[in-house]
N, C-alpha and C. Protein backbone atom coordinates (compact mmCIF):
# COMPACT_ATOMS: atom_id res chain seq x y z
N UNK A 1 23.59 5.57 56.85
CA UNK A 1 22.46 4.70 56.61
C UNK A 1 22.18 4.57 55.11
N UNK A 2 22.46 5.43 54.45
CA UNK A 2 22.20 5.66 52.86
C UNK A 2 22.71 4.09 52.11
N UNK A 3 24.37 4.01 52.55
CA UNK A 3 25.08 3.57 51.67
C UNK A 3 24.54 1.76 52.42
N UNK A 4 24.15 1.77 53.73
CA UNK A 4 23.25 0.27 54.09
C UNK A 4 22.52 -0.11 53.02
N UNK A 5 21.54 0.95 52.91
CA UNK A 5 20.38 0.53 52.52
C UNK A 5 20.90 0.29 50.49
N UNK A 6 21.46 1.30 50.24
CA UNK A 6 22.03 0.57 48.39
C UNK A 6 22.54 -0.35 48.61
N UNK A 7 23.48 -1.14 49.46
CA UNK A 7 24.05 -2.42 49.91
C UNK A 7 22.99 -3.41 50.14
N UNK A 8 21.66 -3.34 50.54
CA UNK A 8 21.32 -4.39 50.39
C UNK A 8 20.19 -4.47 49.53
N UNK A 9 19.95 -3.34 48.84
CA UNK A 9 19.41 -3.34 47.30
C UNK A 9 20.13 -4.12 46.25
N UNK A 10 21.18 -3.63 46.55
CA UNK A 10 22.55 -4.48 45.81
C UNK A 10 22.40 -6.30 45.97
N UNK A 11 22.04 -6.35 47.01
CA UNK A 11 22.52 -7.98 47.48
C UNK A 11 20.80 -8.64 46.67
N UNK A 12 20.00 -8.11 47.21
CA UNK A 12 18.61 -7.99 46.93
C UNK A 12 18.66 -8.39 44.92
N UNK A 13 19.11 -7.64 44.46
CA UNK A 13 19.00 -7.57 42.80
C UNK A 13 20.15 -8.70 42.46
N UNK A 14 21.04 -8.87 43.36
CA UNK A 14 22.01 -10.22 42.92
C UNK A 14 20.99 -11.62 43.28
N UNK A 15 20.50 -11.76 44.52
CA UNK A 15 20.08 -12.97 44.68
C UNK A 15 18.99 -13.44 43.66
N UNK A 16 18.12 -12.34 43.32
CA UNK A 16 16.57 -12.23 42.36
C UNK A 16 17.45 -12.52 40.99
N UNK A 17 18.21 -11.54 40.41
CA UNK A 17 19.17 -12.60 39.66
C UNK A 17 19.30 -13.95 39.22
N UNK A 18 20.15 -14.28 40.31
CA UNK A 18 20.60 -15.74 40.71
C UNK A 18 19.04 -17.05 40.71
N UNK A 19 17.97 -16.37 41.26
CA UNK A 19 17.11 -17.06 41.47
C UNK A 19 16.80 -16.90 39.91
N UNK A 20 16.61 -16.36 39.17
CA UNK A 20 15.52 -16.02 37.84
C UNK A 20 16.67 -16.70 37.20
N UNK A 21 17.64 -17.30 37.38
CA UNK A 21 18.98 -18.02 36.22
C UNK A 21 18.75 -19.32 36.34
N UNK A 22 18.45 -19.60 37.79
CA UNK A 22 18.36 -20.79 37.99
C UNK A 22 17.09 -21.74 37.76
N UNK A 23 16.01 -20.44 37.48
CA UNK A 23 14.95 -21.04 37.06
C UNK A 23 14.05 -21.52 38.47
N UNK A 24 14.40 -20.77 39.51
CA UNK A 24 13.77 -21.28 40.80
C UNK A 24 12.69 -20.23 41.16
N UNK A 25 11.46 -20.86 41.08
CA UNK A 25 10.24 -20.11 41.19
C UNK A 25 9.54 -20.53 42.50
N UNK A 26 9.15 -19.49 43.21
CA UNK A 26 8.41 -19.24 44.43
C UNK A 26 7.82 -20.83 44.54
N UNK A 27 7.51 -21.52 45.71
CA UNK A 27 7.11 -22.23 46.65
C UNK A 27 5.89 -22.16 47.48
N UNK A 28 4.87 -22.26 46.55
CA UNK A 28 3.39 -22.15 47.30
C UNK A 28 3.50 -22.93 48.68
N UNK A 29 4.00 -23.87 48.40
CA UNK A 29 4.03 -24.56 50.47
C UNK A 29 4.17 -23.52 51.48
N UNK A 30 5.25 -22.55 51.23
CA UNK A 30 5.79 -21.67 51.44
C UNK A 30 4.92 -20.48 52.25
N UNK A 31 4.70 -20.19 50.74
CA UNK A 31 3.65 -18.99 50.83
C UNK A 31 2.16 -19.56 51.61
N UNK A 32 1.46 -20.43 51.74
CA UNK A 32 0.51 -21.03 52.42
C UNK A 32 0.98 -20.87 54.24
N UNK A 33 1.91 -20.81 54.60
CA UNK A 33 2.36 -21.24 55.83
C UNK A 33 2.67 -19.55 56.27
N UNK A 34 3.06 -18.84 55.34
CA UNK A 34 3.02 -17.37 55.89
C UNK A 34 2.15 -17.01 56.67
N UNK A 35 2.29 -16.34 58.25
CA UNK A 35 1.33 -15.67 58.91
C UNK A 35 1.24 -13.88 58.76
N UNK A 36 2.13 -13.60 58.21
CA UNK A 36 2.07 -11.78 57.99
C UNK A 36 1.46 -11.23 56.67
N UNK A 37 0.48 -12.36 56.03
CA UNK A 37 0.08 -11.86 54.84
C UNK A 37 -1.37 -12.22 55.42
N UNK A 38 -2.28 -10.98 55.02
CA UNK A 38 -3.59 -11.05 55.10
C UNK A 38 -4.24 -12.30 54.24
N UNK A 39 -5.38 -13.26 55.21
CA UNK A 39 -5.82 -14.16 54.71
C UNK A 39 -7.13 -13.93 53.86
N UNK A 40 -7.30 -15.72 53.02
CA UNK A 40 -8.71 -15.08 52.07
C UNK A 40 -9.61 -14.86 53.20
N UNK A 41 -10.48 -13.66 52.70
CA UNK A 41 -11.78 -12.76 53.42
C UNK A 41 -11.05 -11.87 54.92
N UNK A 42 -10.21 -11.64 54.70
CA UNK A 42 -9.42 -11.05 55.70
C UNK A 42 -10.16 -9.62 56.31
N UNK A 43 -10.99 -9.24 55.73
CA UNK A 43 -11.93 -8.04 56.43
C UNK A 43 -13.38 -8.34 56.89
N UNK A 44 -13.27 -9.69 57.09
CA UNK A 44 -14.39 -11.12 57.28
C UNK A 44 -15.57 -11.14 56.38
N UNK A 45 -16.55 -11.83 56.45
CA UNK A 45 -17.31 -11.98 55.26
C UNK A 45 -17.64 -10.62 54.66
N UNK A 46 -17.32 -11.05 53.48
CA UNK A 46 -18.01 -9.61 52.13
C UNK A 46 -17.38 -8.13 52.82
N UNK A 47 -15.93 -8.39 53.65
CA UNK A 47 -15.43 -7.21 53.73
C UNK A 47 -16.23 -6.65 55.14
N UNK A 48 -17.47 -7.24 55.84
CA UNK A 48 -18.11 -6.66 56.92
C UNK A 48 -17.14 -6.18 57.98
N UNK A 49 -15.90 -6.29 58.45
CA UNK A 49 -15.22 -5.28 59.61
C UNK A 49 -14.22 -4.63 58.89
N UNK A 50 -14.46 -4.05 57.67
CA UNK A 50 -13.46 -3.07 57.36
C UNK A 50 -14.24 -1.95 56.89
N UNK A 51 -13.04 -0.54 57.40
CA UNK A 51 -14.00 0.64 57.27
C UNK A 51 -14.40 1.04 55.68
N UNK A 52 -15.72 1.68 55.85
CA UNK A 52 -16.35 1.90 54.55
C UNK A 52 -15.54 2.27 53.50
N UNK A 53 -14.35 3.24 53.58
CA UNK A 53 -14.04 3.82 52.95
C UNK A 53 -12.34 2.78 51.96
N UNK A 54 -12.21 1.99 53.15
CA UNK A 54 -11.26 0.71 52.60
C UNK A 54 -11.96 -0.25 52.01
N UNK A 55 -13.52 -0.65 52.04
CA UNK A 55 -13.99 -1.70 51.42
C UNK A 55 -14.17 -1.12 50.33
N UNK A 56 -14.27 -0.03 49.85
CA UNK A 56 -14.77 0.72 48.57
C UNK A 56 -13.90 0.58 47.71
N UNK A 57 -12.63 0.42 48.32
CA UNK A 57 -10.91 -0.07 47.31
C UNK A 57 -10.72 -1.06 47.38
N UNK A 58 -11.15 -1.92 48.67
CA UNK A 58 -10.57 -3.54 48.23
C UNK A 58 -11.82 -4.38 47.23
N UNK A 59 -13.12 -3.77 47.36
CA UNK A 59 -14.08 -3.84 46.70
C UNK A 59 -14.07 -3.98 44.90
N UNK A 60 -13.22 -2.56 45.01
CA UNK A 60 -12.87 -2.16 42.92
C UNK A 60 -11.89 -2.80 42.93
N UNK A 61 -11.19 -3.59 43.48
CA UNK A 61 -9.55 -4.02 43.09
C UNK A 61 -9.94 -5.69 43.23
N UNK A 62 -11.02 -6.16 43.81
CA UNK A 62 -11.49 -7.78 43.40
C UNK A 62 -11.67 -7.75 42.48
N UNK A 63 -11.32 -9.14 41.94
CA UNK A 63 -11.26 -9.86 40.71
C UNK A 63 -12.26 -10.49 40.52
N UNK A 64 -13.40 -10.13 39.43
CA UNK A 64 -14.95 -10.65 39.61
C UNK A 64 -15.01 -12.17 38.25
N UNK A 65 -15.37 -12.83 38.62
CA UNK A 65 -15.24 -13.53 37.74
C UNK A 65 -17.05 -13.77 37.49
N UNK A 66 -17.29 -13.09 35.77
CA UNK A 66 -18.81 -12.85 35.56
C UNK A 66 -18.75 -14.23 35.05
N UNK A 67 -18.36 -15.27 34.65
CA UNK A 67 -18.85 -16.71 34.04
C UNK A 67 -19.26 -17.47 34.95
């Protein structure tokens, strides 16, 4: 299993490569249409169904914009 997993680290660092040569940058259409990525307010408003102790980190790790 070892030598799988450097094999497709390997393939992984060629394609990212290939992509960063070619100048081909991520695809917001893309990324919008993803269902396995947590959505905006994803712990529903102001974080209300997530446990106390996870809102306290996703809390310090928002990006506050004071202007």
């Amino acid at each position: 299993m070892g030598r799988n997993i450097l094999r497709v680290m390997d393939e992984v660092q060629e394609i990212g490569g290939r992509l960063r040569a070619g100048g081909t940058a991520a695809s917001r259409e893309i990324y919008d249409k993803r269902t396995d990525l947590p959505a905006f307010e994803w712990g529903g408003p102001n974080g209300a169904y997530l446990p106390a102790d996870v809102k306290a980190v996703v809390d310090k790790s928002r990006v506050r914009d004071e202007l």
